[in-house]
PDB file of N, CA and C in Angstrom:
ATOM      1  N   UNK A   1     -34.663 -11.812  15.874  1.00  0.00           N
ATOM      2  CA  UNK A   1     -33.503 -11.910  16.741  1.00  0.00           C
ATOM      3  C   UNK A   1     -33.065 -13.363  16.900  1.00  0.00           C
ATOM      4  N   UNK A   2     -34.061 -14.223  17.304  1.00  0.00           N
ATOM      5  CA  UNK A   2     -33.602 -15.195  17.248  1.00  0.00           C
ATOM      6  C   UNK A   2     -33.285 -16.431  15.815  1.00  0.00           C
ATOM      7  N   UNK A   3     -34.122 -16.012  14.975  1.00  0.00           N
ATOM      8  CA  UNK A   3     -33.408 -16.651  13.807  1.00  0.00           C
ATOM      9  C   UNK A   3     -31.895 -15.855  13.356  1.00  0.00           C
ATOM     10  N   UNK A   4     -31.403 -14.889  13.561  1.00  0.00           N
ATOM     11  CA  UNK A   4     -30.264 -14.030  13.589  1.00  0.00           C
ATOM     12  C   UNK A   4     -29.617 -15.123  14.510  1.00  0.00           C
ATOM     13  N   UNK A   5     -29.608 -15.103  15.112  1.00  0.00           N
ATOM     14  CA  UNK A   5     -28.366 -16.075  16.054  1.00  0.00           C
ATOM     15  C   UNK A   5     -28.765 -17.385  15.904  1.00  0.00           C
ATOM     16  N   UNK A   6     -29.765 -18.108  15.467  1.00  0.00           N
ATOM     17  CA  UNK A   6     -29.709 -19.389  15.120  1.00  0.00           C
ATOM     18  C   UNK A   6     -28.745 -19.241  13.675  1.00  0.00           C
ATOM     19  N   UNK A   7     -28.907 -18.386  12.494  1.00  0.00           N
ATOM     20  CA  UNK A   7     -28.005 -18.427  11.740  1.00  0.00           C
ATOM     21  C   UNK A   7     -27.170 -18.365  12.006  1.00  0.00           C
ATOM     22  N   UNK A   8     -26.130 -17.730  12.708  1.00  0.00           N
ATOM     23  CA  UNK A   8     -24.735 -17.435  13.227  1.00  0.00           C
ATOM     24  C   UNK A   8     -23.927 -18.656  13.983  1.00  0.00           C
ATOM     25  N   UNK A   9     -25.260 -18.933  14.643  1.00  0.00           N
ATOM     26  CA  UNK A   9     -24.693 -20.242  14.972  1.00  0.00           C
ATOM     27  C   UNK A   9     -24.680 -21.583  13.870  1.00  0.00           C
ATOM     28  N   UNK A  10     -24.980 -21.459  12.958  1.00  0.00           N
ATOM     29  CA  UNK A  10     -25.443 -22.186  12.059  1.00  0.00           C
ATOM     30  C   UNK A  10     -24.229 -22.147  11.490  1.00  0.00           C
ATOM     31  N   UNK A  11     -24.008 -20.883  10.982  1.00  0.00           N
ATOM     32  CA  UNK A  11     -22.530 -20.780  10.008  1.00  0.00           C
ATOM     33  C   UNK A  11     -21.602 -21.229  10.370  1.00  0.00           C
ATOM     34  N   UNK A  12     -21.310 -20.387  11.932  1.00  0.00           N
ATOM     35  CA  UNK A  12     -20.047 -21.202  12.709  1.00  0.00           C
ATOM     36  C   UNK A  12     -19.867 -22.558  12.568  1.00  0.00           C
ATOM     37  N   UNK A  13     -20.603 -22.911  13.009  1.00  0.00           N
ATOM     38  CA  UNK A  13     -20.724 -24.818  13.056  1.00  0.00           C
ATOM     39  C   UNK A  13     -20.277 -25.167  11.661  1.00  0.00           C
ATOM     40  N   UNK A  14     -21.139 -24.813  10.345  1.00  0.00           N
ATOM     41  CA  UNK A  14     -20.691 -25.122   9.514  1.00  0.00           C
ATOM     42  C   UNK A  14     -19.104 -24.681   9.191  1.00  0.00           C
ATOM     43  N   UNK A  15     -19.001 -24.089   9.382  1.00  0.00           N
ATOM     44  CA  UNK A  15     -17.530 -23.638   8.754  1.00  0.00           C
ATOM     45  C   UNK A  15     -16.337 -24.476   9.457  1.00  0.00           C
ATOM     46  N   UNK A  16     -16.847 -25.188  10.976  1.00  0.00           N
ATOM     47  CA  UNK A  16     -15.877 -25.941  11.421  1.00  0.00           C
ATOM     48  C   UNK A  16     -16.072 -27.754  10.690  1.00  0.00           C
ATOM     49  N   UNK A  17     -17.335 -27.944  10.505  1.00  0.00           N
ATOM     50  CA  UNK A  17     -17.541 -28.592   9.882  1.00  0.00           C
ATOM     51  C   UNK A  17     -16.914 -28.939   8.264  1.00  0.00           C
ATOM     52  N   UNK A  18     -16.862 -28.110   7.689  1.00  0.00           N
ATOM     53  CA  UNK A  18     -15.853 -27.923   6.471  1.00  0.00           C
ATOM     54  C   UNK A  18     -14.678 -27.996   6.429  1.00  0.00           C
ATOM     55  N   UNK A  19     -14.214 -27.878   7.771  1.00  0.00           N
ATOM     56  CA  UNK A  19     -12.734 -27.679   7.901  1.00  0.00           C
ATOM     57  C   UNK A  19     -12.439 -28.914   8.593  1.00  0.00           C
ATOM     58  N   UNK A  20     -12.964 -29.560   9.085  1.00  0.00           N
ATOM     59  CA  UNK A  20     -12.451 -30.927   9.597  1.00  0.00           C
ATOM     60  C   UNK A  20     -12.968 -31.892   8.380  1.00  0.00           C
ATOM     61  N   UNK A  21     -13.687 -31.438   7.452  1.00  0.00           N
ATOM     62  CA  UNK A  21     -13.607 -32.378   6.493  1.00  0.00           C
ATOM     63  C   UNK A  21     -12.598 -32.337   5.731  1.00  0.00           C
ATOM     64  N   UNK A  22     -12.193 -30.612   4.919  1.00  0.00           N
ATOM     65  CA  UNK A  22     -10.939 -30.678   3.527  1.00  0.00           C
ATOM     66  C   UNK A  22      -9.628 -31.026   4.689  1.00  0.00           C
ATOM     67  N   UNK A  23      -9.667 -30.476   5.762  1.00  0.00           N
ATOM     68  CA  UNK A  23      -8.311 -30.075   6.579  1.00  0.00           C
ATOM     69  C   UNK A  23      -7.924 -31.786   6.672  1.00  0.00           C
ATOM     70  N   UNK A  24      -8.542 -32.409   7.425  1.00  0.00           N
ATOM     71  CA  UNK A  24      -7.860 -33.717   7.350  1.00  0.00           C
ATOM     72  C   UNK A  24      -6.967 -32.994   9.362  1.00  0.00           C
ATOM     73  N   UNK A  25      -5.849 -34.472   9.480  1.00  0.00           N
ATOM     74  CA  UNK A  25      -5.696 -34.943  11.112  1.00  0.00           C
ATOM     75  C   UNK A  25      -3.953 -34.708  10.530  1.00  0.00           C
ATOM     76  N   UNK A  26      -3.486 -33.461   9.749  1.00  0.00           N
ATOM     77  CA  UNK A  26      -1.960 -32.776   9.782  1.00  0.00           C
ATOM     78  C   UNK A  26      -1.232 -32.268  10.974  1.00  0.00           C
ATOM     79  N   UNK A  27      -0.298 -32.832  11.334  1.00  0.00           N
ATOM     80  CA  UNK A  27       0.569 -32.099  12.632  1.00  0.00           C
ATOM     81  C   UNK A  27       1.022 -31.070  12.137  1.00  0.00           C
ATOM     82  N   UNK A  28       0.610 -29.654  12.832  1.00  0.00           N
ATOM     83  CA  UNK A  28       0.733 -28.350  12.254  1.00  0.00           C
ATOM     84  C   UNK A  28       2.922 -28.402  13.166  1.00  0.00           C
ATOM     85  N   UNK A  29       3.650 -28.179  12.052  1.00  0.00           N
ATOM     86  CA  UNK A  29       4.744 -28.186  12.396  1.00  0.00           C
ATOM     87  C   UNK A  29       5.456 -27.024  12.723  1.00  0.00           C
ATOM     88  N   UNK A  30       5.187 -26.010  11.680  1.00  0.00           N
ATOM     89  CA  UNK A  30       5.569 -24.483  12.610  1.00  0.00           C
ATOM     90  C   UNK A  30       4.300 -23.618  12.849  1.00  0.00           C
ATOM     91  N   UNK A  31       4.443 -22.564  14.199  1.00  0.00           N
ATOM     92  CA  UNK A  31       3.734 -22.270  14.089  1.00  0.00           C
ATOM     93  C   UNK A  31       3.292 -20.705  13.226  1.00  0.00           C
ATOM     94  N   UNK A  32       2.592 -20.112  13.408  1.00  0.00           N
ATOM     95  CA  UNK A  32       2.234 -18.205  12.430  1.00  0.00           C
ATOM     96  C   UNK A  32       3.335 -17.665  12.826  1.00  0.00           C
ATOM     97  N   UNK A  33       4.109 -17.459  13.858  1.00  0.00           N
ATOM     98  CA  UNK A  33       4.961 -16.685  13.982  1.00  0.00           C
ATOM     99  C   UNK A  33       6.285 -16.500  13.127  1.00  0.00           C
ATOM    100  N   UNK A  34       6.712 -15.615  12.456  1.00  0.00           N
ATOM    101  CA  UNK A  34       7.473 -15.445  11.911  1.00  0.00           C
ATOM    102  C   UNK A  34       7.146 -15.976  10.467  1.00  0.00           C
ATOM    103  N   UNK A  35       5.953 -15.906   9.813  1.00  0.00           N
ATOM    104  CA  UNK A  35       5.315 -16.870   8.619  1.00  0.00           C
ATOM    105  C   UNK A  35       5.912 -18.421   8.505  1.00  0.00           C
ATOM    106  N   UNK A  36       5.836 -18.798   9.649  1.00  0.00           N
ATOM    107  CA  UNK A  36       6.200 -20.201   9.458  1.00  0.00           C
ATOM    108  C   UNK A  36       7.809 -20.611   9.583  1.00  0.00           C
ATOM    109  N   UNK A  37       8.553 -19.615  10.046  1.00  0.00           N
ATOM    110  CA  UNK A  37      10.221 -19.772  10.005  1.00  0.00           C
ATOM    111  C   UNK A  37      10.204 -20.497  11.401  1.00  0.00           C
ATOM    112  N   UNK A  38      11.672 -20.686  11.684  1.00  0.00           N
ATOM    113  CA  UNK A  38      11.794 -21.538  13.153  1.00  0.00           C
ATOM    114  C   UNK A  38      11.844 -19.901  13.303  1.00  0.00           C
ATOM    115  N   UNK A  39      11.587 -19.778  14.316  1.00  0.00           N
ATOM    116  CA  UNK A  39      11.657 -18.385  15.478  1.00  0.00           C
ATOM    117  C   UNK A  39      13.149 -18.624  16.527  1.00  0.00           C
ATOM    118  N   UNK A  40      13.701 -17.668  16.566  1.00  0.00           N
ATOM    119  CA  UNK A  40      14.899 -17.386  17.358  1.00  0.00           C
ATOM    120  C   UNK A  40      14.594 -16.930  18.567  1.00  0.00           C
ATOM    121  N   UNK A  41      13.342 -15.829  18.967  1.00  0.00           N
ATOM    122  CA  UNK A  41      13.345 -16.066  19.998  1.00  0.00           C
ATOM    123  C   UNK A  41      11.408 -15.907  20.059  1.00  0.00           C
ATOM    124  N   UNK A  42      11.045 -15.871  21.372  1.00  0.00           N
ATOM    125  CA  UNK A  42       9.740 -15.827  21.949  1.00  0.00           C
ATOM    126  C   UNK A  42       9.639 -14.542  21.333  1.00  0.00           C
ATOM    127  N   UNK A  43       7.965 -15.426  21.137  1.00  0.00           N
ATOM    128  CA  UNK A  43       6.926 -14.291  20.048  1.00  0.00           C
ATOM    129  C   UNK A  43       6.735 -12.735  20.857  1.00  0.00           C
ATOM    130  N   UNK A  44       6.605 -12.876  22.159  1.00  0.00           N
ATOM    131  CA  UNK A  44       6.165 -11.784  22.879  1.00  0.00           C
ATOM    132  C   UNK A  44       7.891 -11.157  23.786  1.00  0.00           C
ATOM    133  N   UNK A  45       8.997 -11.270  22.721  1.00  0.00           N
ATOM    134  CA  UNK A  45      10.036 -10.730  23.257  1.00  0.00           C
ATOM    135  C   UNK A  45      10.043  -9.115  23.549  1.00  0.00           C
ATOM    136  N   UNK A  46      10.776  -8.766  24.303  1.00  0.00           N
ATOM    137  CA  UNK A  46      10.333  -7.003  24.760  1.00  0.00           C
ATOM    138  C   UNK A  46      11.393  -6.607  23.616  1.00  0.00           C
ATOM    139  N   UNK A  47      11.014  -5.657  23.274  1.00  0.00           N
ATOM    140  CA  UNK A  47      11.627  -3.906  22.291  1.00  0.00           C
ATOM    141  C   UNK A  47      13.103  -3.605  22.928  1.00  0.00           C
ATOM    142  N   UNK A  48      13.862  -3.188  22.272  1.00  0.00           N
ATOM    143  CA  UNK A  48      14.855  -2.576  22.977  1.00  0.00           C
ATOM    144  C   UNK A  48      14.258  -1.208  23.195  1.00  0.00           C
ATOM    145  N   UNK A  49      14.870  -0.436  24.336  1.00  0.00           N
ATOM    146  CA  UNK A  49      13.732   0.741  24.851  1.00  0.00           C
ATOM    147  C   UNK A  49      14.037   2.066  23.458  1.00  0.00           C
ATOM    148  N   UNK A  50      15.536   2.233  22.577  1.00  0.00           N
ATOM    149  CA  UNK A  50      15.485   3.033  21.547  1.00  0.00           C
ATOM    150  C   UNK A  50      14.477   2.742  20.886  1.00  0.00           C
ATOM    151  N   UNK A  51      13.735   1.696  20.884  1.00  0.00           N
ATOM    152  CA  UNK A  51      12.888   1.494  19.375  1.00  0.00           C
ATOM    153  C   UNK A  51      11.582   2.838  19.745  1.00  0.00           C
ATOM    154  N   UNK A  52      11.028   3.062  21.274  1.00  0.00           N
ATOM    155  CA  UNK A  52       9.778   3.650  21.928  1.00  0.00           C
ATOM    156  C   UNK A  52       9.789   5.186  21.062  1.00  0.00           C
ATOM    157  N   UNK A  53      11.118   5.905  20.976  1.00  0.00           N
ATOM    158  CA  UNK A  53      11.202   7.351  20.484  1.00  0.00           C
ATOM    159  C   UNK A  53      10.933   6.950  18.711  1.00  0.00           C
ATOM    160  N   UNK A  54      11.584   5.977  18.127  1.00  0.00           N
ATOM    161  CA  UNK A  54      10.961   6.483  16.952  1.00  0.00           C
ATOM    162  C   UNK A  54       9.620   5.540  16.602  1.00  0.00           C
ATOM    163  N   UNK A  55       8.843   4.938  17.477  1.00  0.00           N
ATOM    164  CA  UNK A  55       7.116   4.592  17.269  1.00  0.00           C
ATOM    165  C   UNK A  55       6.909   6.114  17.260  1.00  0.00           C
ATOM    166  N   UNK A  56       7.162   7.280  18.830  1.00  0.00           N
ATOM    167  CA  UNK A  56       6.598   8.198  18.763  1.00  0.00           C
ATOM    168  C   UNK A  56       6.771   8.975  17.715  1.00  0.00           C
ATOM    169  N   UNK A  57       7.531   9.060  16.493  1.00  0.00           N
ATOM    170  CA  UNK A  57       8.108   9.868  15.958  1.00  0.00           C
ATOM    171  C   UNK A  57       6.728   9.276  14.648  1.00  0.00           C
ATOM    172  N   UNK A  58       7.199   8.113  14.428  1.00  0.00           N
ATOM    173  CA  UNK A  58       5.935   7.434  13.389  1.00  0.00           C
ATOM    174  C   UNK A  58       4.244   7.825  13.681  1.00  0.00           C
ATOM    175  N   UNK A  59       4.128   7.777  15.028  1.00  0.00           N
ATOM    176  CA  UNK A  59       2.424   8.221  15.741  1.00  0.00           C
ATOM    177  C   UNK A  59       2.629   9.565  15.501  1.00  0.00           C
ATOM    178  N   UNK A  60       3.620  10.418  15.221  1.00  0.00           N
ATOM    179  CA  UNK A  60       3.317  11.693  15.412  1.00  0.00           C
ATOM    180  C   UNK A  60       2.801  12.022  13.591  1.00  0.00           C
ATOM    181  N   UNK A  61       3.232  11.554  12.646  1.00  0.00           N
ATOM    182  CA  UNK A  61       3.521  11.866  11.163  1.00  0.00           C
ATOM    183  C   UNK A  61       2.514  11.125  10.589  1.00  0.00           C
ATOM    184  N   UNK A  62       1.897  10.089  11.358  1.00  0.00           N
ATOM    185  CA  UNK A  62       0.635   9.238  10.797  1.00  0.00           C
ATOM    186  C   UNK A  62      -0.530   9.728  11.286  1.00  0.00           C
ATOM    187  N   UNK A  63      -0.462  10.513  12.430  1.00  0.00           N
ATOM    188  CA  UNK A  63      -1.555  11.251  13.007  1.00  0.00           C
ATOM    189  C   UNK A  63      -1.902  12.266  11.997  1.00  0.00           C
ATOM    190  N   UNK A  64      -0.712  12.991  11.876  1.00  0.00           N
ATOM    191  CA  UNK A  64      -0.541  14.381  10.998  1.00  0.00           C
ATOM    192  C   UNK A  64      -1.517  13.903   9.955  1.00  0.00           C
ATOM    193  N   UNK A  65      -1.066  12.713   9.399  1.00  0.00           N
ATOM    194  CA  UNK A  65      -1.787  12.464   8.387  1.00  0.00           C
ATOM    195  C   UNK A  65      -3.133  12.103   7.938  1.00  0.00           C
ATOM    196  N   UNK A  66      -3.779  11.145   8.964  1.00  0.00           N
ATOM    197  CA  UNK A  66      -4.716  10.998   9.276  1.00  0.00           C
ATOM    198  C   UNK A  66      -6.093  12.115   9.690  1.00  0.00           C
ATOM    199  N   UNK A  67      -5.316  13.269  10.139  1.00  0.00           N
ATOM    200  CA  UNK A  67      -6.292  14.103  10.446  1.00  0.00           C
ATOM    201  C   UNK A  67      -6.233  15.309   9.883  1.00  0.00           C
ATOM    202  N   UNK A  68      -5.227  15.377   8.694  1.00  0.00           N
ATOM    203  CA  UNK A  68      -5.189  16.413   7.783  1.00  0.00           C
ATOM    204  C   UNK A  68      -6.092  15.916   6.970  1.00  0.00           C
ATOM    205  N   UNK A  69      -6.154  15.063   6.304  1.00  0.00           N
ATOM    206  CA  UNK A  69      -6.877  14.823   4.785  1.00  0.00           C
ATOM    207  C   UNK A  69      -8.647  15.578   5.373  1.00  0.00           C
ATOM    208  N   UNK A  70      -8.970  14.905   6.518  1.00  0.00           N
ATOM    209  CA  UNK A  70     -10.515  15.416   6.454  1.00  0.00           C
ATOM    210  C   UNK A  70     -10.537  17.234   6.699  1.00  0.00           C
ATOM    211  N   UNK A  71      -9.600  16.785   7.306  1.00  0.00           N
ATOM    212  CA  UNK A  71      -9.418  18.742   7.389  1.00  0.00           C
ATOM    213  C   UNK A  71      -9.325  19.662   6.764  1.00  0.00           C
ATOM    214  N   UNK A  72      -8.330  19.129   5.603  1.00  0.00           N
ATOM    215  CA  UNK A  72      -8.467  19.533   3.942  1.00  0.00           C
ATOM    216  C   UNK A  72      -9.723  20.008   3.563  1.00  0.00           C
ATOM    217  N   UNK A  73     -10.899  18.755   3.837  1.00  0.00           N
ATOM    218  CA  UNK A  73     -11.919  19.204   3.038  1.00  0.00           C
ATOM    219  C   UNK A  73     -13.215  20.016   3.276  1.00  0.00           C
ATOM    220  N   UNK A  74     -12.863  20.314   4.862  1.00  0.00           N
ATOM    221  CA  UNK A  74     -13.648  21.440   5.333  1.00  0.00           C
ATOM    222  C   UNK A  74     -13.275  22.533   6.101  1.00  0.00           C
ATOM    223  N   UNK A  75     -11.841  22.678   5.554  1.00  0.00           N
ATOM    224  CA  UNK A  75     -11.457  23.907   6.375  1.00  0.00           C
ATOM    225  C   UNK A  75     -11.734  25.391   5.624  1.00  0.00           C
ATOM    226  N   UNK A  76     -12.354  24.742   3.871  1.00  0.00           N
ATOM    227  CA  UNK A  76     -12.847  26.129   3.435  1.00  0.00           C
ATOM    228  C   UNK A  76     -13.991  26.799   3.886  1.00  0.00           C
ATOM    229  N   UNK A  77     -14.599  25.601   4.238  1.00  0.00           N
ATOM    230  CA  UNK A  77     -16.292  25.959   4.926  1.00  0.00           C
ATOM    231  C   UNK A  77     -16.429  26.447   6.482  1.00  0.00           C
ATOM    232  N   UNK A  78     -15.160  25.637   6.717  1.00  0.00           N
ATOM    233  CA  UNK A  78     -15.286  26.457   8.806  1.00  0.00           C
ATOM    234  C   UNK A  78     -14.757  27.389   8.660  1.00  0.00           C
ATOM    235  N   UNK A  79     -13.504  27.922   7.795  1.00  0.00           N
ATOM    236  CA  UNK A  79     -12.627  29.365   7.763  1.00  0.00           C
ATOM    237  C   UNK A  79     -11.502  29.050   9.178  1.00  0.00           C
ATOM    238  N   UNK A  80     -11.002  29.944   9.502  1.00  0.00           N
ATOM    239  CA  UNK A  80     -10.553  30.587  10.549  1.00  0.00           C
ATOM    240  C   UNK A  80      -9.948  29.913  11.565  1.00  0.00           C
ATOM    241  N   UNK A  81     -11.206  29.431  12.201  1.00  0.00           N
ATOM    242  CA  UNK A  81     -11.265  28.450  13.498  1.00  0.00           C
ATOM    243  C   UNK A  81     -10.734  27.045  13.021  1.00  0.00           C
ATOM    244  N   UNK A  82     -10.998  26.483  11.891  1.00  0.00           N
ATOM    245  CA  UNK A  82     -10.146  25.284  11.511  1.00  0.00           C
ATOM    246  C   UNK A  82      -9.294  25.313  10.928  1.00  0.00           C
ATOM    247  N   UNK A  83      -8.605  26.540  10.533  1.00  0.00           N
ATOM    248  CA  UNK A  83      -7.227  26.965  10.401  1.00  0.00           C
ATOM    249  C   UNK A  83      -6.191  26.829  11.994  1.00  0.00           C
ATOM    250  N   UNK A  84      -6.517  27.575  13.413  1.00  0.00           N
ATOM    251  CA  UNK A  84      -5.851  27.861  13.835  1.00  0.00           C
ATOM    252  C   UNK A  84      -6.248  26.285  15.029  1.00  0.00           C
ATOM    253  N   UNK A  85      -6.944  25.704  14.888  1.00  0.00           N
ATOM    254  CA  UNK A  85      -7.274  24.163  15.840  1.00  0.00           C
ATOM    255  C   UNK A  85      -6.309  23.535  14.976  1.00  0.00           C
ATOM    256  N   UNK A  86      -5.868  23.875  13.739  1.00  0.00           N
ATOM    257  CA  UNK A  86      -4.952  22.561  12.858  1.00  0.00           C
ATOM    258  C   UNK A  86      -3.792  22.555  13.229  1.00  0.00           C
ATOM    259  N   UNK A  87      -3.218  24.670  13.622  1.00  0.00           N
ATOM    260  CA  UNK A  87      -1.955  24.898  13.529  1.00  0.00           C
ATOM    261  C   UNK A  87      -1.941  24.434  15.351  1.00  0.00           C
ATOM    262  N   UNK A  88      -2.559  24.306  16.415  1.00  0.00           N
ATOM    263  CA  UNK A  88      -2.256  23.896  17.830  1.00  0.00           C
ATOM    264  C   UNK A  88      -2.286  22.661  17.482  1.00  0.00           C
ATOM    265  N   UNK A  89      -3.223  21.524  16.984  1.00  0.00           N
ATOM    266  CA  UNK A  89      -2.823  20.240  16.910  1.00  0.00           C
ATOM    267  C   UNK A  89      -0.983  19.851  16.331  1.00  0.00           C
ATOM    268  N   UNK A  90      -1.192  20.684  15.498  1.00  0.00           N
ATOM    269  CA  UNK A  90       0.647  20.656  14.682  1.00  0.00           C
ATOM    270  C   UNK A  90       1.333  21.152  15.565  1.00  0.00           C
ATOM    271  N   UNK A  91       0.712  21.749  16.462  1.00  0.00           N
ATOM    272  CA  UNK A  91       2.230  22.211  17.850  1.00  0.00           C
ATOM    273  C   UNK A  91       2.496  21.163  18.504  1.00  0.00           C
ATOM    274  N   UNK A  92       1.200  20.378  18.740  1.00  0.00           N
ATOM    275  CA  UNK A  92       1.388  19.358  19.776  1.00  0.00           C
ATOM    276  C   UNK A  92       2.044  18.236  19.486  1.00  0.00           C
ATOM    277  N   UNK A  93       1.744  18.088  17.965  1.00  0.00           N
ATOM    278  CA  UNK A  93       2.595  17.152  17.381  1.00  0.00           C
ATOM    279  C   UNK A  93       4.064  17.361  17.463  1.00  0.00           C
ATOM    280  N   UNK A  94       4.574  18.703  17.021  1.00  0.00           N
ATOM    281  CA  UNK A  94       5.981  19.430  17.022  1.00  0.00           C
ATOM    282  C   UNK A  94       6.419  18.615  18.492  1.00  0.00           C
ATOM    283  N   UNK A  95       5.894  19.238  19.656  1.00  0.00           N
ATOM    284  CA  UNK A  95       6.638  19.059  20.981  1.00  0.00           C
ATOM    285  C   UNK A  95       6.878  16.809  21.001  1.00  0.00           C
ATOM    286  N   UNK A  96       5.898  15.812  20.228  1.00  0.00           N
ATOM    287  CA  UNK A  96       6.361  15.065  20.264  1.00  0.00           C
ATOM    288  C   UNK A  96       7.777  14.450  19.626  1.00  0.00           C
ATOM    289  N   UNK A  97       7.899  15.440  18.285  1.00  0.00           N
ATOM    290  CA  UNK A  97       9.299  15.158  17.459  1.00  0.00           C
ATOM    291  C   UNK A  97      10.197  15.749  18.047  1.00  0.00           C
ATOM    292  N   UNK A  98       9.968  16.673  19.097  1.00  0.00           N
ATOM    293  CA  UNK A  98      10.847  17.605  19.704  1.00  0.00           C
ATOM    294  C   UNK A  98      11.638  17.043  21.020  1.00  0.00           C
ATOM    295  N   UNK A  99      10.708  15.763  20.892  1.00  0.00           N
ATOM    296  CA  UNK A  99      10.808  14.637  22.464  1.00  0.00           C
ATOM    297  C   UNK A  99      11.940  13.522  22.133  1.00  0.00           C
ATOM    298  N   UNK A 100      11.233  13.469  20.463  1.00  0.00           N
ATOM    299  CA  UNK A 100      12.142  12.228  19.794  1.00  0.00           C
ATOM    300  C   UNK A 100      13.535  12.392  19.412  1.00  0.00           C
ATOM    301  N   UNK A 101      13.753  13.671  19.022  1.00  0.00           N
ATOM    302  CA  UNK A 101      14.966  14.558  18.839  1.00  0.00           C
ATOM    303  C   UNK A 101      15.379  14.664  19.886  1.00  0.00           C
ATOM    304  N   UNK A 102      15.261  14.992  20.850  1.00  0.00           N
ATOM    305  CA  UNK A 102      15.838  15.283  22.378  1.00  0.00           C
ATOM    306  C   UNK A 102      16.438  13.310  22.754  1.00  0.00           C
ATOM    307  N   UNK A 103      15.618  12.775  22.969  1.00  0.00           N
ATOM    308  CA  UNK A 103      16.010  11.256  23.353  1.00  0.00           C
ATOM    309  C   UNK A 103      16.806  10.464  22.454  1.00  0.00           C
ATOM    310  N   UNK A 104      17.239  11.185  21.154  1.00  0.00           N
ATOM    311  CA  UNK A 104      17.866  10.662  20.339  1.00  0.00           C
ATOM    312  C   UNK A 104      17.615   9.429  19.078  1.00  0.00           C
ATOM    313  N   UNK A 105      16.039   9.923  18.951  1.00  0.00           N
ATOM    314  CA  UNK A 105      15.312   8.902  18.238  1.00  0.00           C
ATOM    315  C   UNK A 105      15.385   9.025  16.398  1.00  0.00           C
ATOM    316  N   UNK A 106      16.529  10.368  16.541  1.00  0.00           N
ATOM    317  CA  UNK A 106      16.590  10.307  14.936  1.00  0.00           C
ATOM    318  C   UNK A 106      17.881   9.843  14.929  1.00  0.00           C
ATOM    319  N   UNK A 107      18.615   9.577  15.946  1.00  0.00           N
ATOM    320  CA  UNK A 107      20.046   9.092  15.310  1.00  0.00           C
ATOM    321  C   UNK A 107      20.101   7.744  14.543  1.00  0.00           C
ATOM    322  N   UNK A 108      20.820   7.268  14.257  1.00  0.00           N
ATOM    323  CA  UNK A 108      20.738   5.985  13.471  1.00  0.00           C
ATOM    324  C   UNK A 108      21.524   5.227  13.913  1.00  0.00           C
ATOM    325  N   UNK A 109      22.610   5.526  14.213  1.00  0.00           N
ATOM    326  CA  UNK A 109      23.964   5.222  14.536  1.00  0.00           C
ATOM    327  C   UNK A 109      23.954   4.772  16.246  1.00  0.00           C
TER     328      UNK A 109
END
């Protein structure tokens, strides 16, 4: 345990050590935000509130997705019961696109 964290601490150090050697005393001029562009406005600016319906619309279709593939591969072996837990998860999903559609999150325009 404790040679475990004497290494860790070991690395750290080194690695800052390395970096004040190649890095050198550069005035960092822009900063990460925006990969280095001037920024127009503050990094932590708020969403306009249309953008909230289509995240939900994206969480609903990435979920789908995410929890189909494993489901795929054992719904021959559960039968039945992981047939009809897939088709209520897909309802629940439905009533979120059904939220996004209602608030107007597929319009474009």
């Amino acid at each position: 345990m404790v040679i475990s964290a004497a290494t860790a601490v070991l690395l750290v150090l080194s690695g800052y050590l390395v970096n004040s050697v190649f890095a050198g005393r550069r005035a960092v001029v822009t900063g990460p935000f925006l990969s280095g562009g001037v920024p127009a406005e503050h990094a932590v600016s708020r969403f306009h509130a249309r953008w909230y319906p289509v995240t939900l619309l994206f969480l609903a279709f990435d979920m789908e997705m995410v929890f189909m593939y494993p489901w795929a591969v054992v719904v021959a072996d559960v039968g039945m019961k992981a047939v009809a837990e897939m088709f209520g998860f897909l309802a629940l999903l439905l009533l979120g696109v059904l939220y996004v559609w209602r608030e107007g999150g597929l319009r474009w325009t």
